[in-house]
Every structure is written in structure tokens, then in C-alpha cells.
N, C-alpha and C. Protein backbone atom coordinates (compact mmCIF):
# COMPACT_ATOMS: atom_id res chain seq x y z
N UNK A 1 23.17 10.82 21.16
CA UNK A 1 24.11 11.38 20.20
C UNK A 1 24.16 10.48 18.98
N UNK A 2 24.02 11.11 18.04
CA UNK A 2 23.94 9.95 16.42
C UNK A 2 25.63 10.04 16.43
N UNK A 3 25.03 8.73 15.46
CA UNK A 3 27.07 8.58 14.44
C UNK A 3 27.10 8.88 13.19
N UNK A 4 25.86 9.24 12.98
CA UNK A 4 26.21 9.97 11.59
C UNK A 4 25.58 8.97 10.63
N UNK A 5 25.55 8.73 9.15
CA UNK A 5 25.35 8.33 8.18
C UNK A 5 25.42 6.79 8.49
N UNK A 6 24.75 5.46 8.24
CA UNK A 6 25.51 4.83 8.23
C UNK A 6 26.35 4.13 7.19
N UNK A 7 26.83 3.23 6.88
CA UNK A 7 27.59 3.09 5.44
C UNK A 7 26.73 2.91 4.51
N UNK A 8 25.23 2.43 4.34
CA UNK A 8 24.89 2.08 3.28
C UNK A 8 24.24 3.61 2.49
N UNK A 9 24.24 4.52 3.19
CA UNK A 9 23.60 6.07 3.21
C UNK A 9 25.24 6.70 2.42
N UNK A 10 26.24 6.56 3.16
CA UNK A 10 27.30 7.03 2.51
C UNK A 10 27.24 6.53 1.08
N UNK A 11 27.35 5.40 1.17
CA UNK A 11 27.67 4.73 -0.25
C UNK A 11 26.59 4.95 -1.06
N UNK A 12 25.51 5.30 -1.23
CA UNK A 12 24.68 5.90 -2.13
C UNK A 12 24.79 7.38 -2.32
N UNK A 13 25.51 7.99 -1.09
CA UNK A 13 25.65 9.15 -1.62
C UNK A 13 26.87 9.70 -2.15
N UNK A 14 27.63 8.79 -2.11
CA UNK A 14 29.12 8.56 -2.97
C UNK A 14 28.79 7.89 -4.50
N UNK A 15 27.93 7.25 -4.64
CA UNK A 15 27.36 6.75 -6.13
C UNK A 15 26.68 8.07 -6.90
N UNK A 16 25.75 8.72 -6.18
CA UNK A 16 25.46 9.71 -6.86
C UNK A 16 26.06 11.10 -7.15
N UNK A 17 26.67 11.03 -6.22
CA UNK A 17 27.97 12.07 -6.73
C UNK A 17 28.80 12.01 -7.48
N UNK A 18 29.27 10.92 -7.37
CA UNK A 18 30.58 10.20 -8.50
C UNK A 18 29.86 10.59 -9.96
N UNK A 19 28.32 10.09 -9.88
CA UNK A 19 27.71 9.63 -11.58
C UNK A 19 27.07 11.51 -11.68
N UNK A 20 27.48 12.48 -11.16
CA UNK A 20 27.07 13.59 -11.16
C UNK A 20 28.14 13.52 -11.54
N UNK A 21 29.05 14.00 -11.26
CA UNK A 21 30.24 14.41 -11.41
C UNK A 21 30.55 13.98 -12.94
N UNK A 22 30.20 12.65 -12.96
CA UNK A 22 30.66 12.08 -14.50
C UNK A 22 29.95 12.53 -15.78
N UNK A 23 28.84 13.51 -15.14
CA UNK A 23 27.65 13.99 -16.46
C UNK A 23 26.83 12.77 -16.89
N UNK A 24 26.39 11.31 -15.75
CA UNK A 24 25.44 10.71 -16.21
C UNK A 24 24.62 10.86 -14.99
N UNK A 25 23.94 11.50 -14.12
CA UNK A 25 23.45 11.47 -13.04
C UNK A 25 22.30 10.17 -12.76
N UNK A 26 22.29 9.44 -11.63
CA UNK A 26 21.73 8.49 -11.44
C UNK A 26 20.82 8.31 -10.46
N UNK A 27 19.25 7.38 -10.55
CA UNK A 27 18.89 7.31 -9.53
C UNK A 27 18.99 6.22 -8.31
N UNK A 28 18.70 6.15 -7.45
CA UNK A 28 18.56 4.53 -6.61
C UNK A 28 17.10 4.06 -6.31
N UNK A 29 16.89 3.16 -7.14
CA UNK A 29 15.31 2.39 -7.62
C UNK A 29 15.49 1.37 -6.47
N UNK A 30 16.19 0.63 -5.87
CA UNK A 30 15.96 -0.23 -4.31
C UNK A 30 17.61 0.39 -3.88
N UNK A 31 17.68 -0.54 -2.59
CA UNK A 31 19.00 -0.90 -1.91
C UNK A 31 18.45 -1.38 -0.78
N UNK A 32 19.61 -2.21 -0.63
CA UNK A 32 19.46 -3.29 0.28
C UNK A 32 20.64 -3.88 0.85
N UNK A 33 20.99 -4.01 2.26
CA UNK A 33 22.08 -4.81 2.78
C UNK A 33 22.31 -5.65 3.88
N UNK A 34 23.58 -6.22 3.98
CA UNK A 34 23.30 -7.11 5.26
C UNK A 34 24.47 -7.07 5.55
N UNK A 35 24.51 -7.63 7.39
CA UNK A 35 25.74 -7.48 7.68
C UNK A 35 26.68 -8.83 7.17
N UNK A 36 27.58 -8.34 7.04
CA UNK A 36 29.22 -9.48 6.54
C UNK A 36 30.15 -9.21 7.88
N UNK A 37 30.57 -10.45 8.49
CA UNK A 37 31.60 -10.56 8.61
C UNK A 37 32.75 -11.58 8.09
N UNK A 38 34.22 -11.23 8.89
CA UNK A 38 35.03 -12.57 8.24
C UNK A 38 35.84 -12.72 9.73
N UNK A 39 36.87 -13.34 9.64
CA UNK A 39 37.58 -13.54 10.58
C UNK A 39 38.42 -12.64 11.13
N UNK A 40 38.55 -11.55 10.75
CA UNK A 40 39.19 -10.40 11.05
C UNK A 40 38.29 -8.80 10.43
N UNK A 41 37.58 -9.03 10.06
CA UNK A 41 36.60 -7.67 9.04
C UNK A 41 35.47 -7.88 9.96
N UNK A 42 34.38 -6.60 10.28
CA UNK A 42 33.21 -6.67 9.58
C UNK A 42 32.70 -5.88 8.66
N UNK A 43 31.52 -5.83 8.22
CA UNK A 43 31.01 -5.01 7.35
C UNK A 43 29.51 -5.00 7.02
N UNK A 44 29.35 -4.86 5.40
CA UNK A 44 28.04 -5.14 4.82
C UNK A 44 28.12 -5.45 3.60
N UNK A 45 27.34 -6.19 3.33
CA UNK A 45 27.20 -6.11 1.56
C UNK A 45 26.17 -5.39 1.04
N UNK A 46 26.22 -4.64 0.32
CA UNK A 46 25.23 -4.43 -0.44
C UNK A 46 24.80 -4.79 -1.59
N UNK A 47 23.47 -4.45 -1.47
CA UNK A 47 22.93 -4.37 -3.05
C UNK A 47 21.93 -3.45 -3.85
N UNK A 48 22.49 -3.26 -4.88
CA UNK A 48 21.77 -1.88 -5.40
C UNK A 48 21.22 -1.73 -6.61
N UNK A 49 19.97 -1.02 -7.04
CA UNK A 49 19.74 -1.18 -8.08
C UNK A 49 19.57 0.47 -8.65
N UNK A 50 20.42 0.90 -9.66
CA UNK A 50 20.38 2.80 -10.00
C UNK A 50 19.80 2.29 -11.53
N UNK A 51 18.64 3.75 -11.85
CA UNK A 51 18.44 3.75 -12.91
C UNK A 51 19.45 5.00 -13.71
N UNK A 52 19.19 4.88 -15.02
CA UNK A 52 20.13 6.12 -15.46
C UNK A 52 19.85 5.98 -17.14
N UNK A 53 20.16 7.39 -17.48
CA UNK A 53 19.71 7.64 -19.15
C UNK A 53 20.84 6.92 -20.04
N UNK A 54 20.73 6.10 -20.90
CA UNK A 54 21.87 5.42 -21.43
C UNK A 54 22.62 6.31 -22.07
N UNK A 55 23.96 6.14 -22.12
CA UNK A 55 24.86 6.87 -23.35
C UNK A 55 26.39 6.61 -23.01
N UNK A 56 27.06 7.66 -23.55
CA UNK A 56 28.42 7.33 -23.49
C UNK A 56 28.90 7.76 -22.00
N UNK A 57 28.11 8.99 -21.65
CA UNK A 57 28.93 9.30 -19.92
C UNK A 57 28.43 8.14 -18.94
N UNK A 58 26.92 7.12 -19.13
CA UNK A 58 26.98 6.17 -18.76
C UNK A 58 28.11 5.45 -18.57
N UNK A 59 27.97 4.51 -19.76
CA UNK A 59 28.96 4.04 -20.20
C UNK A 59 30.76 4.24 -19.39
N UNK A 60 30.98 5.59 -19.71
CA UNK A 60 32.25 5.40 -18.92
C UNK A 60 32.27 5.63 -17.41
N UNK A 61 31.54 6.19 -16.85
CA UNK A 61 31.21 5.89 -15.33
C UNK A 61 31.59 4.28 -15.05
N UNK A 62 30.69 3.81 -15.80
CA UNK A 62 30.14 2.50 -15.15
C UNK A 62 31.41 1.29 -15.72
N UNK A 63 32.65 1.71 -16.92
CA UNK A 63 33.71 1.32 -17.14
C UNK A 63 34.75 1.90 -16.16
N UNK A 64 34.76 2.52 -15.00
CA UNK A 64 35.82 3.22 -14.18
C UNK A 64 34.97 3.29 -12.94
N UNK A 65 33.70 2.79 -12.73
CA UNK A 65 33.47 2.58 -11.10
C UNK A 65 34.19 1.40 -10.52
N UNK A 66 34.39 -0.12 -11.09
CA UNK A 66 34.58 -0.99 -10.17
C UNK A 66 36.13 -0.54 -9.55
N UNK A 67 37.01 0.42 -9.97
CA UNK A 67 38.09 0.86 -9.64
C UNK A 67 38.10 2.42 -8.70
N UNK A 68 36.90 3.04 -8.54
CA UNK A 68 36.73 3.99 -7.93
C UNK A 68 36.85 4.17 -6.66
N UNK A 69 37.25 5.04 -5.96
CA UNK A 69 37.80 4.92 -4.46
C UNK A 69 36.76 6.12 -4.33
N UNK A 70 35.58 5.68 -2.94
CA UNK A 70 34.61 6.73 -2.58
C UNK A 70 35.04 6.62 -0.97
N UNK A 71 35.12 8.11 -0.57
CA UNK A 71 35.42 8.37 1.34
C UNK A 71 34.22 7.90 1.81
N UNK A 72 34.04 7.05 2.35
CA UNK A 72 32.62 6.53 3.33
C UNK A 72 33.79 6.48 4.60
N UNK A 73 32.85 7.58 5.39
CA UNK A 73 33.28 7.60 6.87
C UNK A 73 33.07 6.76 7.70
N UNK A 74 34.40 6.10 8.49
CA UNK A 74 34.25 4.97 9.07
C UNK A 74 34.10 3.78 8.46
N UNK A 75 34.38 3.96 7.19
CA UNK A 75 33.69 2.43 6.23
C UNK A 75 35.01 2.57 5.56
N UNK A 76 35.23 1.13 4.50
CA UNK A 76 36.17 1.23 3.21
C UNK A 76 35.55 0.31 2.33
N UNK A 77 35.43 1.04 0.77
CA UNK A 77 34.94 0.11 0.02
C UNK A 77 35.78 -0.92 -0.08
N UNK A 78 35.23 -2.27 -0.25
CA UNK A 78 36.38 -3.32 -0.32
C UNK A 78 36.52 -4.16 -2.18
N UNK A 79 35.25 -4.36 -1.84
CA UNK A 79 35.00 -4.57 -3.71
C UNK A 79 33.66 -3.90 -4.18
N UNK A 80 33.75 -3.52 -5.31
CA UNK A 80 32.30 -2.88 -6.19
C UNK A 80 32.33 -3.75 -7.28
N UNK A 81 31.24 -4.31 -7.47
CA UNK A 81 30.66 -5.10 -8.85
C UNK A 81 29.76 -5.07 -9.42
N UNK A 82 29.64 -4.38 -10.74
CA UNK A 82 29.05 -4.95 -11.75
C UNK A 82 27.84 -5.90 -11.99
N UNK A 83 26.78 -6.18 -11.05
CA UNK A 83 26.42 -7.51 -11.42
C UNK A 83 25.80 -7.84 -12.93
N UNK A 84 24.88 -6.65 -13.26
CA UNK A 84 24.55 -6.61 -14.49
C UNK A 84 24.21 -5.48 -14.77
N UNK A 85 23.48 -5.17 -16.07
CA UNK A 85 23.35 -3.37 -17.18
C UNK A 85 22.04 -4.53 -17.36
N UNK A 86 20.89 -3.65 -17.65
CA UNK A 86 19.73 -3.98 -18.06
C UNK A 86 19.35 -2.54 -18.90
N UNK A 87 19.46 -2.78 -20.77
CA UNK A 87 19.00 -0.88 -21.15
C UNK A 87 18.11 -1.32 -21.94
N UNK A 88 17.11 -0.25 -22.59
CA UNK A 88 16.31 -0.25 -23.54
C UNK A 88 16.52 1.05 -23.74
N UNK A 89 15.63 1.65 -24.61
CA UNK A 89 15.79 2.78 -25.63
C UNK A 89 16.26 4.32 -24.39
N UNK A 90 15.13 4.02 -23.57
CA UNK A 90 14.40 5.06 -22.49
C UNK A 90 15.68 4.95 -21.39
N UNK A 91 16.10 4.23 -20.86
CA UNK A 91 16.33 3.59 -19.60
C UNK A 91 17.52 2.35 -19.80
N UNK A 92 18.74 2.66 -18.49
CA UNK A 92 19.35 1.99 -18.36
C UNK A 92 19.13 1.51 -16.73
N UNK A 93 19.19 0.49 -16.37
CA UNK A 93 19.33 -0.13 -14.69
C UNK A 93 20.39 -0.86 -14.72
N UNK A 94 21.45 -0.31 -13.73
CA UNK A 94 22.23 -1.17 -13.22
C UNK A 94 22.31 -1.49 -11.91
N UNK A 95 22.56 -2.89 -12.00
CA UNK A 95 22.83 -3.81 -10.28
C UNK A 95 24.09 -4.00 -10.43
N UNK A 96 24.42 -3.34 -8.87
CA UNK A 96 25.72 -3.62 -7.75
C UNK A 96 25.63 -4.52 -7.40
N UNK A 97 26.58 -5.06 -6.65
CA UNK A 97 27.07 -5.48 -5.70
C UNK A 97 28.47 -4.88 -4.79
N UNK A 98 28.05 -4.70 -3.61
CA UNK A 98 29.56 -3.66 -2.70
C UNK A 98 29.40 -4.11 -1.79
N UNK A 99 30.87 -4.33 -1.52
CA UNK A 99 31.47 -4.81 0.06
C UNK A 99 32.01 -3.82 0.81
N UNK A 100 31.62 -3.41 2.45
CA UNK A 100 31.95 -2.35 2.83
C UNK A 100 32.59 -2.62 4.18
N UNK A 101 33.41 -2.94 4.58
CA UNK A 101 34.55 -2.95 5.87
C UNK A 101 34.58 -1.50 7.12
N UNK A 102 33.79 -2.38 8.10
CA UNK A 102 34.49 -1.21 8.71
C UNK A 102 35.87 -0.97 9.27
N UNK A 103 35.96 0.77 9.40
CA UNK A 103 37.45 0.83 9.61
C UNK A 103 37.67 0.96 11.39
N UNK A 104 38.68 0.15 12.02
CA UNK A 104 38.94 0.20 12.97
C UNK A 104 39.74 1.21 13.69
């Protein structure tokens, strides 16, 4: 019997929906994660790299994601970051960083 998605599958498919939704649609050029725990959490971190067409719906996506609340089943985002915007004329890439908790 599967469990379904696991968080790092959710959370990309909560990124591309969100940046659909926002009218900048995005792709995922890597991802990558590992497990985190702490003394009371576990989780994963991820890391991600989306390409995307530069402009203003960019732009405000990516000014109102680190505050965005996405349903990952069984998971909770804990932090989303920014690590960097890399654009040229053609092409924007941005790298994440996300912390994902599971829920007990």
C-alpha cells in the first residue's frame, strides 16, 4: 500500500501551482533533499532550483512566496528561502531553500 506523494513531490507541486496561479508559470531544473531532524521535529530540507520568464508576475510571486502557506499532506512548510534570482534577458533561475516538518 503507498503513502502517497512524498513531501519533496508535494512541495514542487505546490510551487508550480502557486507560480501558475500567479501568471508566472515555472519550471524545476534540479531538486534535491535530505533528511533534518531536531530535538522534537523531523523533516527535510530542500533544495531547488525553478527556471521562469522574467517580469513583473515573476517578480511578485517570488516577493509573496517566502510568506506563502502550501497544504503538503502530512508535511508543514516550516521556512521558504530565497537563496538567490539569477536573470538575463531570456531567463530567470531561482534557488530555494525549504524546510519541511513532518506532521504528527
Amino acid at each position: 500500500m503507498s503513502r502517497g506523494p512524498d513531501a519533496a513531490t508535494l512541495l514542487e507541486r505546490a510551487l508550480l501551482a502557486s507560480a501558475v496561479t500567479a501568471n508566472c508559470p515555472v519550471r524545476v531544473c534540479e531538486s534535491d533533499w535530505t533528511r533534518w531532524a531536531s530535538a522534537t521535529f523531523t523533516g527535510a530540507r530542500h533544495m531547488l532550483k525553478l527556471a521562469a520568464t522574467p517580469g513583473d508576475a515573476l517578480s511578485r510571486w517570488l516577493a509573496a512566496l517566502p510568506e506563502a502557506e502550501f497544504a503538503l499532506r502530512g508535511h508543514l512548510l516550516a521556512d521558504l528561502t530565497i537563496d538567490r534570482l539569477v536573470r538575463n534577458d531570456e531567463e530567470a533561475f531561482v534557488f530555494l531553500e525549504v524546510l519541511t516538518v513532518e506532521e504528527r
